[in-house]
PDB file of N, CA and C in Angstrom:
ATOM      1  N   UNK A   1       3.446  -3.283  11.102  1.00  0.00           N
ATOM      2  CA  UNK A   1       3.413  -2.361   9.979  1.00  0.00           C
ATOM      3  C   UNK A   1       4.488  -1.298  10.194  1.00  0.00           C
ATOM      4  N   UNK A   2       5.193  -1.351   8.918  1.00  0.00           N
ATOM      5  CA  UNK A   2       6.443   0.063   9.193  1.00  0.00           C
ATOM      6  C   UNK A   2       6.033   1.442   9.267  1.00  0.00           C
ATOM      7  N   UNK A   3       6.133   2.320  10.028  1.00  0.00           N
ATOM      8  CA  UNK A   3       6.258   3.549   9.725  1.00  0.00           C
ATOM      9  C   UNK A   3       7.068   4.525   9.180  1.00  0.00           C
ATOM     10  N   UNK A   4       6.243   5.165   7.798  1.00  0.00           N
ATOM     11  CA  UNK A   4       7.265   6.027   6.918  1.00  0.00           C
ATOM     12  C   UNK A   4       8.043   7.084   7.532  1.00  0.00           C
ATOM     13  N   UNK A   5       8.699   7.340   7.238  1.00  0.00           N
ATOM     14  CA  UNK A   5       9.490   8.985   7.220  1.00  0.00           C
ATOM     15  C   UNK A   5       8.761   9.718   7.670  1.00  0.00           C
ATOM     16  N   UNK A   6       7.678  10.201   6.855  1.00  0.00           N
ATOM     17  CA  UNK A   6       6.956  11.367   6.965  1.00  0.00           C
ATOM     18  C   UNK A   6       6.093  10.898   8.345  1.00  0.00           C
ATOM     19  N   UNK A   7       5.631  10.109   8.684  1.00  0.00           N
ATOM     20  CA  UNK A   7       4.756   9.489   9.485  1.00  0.00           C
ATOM     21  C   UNK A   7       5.565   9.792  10.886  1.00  0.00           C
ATOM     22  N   UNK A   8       6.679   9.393  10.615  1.00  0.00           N
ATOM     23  CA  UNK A   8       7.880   9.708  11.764  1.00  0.00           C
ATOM     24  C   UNK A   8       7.833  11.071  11.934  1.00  0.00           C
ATOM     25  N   UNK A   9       7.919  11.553  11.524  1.00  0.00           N
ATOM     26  CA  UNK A   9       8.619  12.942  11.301  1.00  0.00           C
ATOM     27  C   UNK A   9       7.220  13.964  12.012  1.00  0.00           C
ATOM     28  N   UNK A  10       5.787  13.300  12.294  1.00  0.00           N
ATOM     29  CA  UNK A  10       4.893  13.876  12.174  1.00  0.00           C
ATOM     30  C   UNK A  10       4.488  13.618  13.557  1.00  0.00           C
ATOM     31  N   UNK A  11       5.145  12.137  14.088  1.00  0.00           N
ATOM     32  CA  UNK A  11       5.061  11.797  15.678  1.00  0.00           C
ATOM     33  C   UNK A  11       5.837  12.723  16.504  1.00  0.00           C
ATOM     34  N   UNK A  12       7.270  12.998  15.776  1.00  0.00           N
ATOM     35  CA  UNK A  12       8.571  13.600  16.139  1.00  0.00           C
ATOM     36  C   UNK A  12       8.437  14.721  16.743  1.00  0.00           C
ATOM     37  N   UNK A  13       7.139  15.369  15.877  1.00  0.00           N
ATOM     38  CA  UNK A  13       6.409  16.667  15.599  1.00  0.00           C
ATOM     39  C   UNK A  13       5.526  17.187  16.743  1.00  0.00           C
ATOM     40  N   UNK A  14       5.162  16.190  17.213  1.00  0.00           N
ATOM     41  CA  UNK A  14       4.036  16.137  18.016  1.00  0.00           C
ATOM     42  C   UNK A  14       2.899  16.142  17.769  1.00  0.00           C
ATOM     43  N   UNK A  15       2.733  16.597  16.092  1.00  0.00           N
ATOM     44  CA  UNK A  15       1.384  16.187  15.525  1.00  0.00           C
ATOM     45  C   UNK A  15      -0.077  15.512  15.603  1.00  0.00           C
ATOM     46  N   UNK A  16       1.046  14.382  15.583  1.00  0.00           N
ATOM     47  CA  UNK A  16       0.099  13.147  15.674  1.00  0.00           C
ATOM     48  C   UNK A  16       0.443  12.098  16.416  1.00  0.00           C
ATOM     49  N   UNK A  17      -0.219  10.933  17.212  1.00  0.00           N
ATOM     50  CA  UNK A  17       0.472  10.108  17.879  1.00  0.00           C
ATOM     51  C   UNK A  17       0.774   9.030  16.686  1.00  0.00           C
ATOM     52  N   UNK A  18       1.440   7.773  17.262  1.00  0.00           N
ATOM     53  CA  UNK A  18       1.765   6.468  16.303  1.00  0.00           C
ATOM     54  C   UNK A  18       0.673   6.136  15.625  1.00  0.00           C
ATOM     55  N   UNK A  19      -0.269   5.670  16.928  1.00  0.00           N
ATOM     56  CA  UNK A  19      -1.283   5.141  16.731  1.00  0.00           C
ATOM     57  C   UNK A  19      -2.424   5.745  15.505  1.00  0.00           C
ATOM     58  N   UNK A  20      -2.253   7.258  15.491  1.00  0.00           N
ATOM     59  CA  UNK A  20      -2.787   7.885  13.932  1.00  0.00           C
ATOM     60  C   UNK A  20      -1.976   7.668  12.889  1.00  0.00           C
ATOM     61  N   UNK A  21      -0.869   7.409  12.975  1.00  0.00           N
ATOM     62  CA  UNK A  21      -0.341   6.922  11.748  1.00  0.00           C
ATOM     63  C   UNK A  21      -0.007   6.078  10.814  1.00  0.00           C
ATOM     64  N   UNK A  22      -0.548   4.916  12.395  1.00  0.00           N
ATOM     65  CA  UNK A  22      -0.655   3.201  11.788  1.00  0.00           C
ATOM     66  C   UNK A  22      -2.244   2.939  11.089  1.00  0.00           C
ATOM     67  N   UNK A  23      -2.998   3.706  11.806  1.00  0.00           N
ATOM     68  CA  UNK A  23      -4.513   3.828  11.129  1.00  0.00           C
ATOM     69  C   UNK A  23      -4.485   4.335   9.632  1.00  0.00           C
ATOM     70  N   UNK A  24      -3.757   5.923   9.277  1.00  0.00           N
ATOM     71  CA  UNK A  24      -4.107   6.434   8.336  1.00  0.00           C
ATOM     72  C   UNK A  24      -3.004   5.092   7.064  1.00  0.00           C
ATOM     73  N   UNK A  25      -1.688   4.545   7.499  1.00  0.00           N
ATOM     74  CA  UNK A  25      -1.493   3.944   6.536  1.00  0.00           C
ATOM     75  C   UNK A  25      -1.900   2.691   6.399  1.00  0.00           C
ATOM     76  N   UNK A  26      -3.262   2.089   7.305  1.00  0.00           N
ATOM     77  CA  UNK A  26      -3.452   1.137   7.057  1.00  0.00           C
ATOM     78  C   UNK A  26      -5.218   1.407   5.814  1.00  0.00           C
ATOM     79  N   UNK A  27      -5.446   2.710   6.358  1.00  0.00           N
ATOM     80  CA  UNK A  27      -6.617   3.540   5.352  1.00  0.00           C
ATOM     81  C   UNK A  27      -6.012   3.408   4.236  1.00  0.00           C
ATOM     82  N   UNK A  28      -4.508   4.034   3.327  1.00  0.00           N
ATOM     83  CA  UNK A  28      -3.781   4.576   2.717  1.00  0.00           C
ATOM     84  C   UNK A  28      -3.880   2.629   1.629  1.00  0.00           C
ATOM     85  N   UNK A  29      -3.030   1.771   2.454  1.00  0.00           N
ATOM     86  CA  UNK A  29      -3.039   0.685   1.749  1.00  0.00           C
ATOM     87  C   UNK A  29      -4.509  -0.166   1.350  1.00  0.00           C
ATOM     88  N   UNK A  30      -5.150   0.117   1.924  1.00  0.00           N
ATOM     89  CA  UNK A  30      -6.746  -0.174   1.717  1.00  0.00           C
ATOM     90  C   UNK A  30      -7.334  -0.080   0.185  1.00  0.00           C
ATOM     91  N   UNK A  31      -7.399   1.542   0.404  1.00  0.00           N
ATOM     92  CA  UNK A  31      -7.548   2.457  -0.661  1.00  0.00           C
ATOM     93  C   UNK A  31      -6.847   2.376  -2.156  1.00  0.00           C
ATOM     94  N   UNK A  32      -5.528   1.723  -2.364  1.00  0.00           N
ATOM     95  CA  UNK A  32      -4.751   1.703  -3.215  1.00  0.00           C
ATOM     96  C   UNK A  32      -4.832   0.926  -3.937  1.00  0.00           C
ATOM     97  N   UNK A  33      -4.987   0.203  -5.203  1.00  0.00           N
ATOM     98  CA  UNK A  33      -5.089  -0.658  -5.779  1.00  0.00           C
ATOM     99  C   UNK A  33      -3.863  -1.145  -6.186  1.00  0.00           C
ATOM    100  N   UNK A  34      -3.853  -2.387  -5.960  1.00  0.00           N
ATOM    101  CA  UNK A  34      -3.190  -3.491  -6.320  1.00  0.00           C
ATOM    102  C   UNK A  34      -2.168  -3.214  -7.766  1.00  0.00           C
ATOM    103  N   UNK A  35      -1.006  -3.378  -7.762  1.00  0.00           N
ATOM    104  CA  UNK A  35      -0.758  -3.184  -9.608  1.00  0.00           C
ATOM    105  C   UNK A  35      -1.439  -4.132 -10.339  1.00  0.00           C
ATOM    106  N   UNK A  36      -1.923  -5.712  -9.864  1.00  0.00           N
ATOM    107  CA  UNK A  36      -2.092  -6.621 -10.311  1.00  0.00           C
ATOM    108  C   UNK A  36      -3.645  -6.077 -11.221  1.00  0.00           C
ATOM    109  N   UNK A  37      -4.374  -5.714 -10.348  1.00  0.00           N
ATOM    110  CA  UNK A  37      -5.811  -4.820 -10.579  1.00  0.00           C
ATOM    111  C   UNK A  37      -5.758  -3.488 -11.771  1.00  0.00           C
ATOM    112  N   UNK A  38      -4.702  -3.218 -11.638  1.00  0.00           N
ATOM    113  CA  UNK A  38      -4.819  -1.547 -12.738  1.00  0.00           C
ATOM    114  C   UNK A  38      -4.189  -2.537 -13.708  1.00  0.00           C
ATOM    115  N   UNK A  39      -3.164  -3.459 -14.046  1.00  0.00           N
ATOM    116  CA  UNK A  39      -2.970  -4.056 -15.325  1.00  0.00           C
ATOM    117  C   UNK A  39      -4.048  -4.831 -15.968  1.00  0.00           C
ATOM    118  N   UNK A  40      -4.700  -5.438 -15.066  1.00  0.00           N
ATOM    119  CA  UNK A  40      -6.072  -6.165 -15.373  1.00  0.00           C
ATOM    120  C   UNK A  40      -7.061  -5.085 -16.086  1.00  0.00           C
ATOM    121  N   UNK A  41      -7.351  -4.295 -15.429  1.00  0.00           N
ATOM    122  CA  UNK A  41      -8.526  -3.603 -16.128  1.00  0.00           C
ATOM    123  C   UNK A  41      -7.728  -2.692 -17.195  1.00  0.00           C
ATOM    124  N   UNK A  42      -6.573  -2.414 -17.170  1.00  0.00           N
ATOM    125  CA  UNK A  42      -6.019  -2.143 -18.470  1.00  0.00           C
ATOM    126  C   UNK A  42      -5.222  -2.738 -19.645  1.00  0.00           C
ATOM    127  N   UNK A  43      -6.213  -4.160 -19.652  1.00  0.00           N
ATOM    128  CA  UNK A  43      -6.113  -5.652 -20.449  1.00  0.00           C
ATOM    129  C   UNK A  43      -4.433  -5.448 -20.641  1.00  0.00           C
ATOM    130  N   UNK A  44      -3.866  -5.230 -19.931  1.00  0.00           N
ATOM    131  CA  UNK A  44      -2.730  -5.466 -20.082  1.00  0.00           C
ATOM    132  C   UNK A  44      -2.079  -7.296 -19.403  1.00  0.00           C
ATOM    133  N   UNK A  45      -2.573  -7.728 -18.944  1.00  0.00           N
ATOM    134  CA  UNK A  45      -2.628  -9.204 -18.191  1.00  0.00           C
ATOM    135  C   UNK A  45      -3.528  -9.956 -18.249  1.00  0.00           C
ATOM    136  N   UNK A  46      -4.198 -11.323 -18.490  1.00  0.00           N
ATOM    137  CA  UNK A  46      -5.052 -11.964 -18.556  1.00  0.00           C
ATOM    138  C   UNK A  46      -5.415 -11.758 -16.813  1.00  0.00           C
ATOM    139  N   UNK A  47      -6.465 -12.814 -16.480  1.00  0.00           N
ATOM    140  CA  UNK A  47      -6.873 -13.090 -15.180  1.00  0.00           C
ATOM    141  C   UNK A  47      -6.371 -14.166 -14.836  1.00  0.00           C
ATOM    142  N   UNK A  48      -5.780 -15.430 -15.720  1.00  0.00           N
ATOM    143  CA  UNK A  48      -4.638 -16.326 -15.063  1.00  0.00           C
ATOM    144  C   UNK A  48      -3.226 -15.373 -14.883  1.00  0.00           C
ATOM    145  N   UNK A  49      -2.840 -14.435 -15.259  1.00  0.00           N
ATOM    146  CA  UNK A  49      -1.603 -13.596 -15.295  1.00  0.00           C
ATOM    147  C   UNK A  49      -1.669 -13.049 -13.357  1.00  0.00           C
ATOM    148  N   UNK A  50      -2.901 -12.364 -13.155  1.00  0.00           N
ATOM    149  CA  UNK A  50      -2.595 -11.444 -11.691  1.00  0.00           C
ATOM    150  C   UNK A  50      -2.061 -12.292 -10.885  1.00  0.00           C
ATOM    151  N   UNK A  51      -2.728 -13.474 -10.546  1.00  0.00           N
ATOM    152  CA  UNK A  51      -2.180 -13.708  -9.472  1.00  0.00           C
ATOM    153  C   UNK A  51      -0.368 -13.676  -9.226  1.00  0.00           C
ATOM    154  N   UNK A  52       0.338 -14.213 -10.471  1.00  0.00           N
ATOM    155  CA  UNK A  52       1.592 -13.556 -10.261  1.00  0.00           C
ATOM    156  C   UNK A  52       2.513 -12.597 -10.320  1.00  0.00           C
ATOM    157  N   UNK A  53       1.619 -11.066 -10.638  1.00  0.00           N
ATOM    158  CA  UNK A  53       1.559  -9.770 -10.615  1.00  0.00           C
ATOM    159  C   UNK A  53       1.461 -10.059  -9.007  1.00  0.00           C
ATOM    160  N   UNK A  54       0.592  -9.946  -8.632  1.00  0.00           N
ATOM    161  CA  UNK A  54       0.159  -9.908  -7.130  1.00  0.00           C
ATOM    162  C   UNK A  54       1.154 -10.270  -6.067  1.00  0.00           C
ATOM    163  N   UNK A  55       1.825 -11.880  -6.272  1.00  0.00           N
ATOM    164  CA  UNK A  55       2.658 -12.423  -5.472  1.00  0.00           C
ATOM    165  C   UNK A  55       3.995 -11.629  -5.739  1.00  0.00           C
ATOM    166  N   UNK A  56       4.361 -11.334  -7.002  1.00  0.00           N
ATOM    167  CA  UNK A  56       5.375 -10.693  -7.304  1.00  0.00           C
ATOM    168  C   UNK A  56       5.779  -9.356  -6.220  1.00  0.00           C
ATOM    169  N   UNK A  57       4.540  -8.562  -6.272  1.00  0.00           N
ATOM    170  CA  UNK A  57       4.483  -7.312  -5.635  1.00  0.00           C
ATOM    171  C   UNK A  57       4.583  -7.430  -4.622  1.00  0.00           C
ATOM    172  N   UNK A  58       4.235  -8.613  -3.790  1.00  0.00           N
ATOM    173  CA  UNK A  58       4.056  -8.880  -2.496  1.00  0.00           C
ATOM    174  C   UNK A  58       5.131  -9.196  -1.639  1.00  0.00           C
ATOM    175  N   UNK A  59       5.835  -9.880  -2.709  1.00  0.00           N
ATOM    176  CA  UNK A  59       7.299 -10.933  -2.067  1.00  0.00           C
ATOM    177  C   UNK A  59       8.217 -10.334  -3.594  1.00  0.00           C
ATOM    178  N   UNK A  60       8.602  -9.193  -3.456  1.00  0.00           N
ATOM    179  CA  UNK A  60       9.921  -8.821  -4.866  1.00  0.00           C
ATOM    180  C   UNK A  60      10.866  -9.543  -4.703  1.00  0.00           C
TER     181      UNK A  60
END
């Protein structure tokens, strides 16, 4: 998993170690919904449509 900028910048810092920052963005991507999911429930895509919303997002 990559670590952002800010994430960097926060190890750099002394803040926080790596290891809190690979946790909070693996919390962060958890938490986030899918685009495939917010077009769906905003009938903007059928349910044969996500899955290539999904792959799309996954592999641009």
């Amino acid at each position: 998993m990559e670590i952002n900028r800010f994430g960097q910048f926060l190890i750099n810092s002394g803040v926080v170690d790596e290891d809190a920052v690979l946790d909070a963005l693996t919390v962060q991507r958890r938490k986030r919904p899918h685009i495939g999911q917010i077009a769906f429930r905003r009938k903007m895509f059928t349910l044969r449509q996500v899955p290539d919303v999904l792959t799309t997002e996954r592999y641009p």
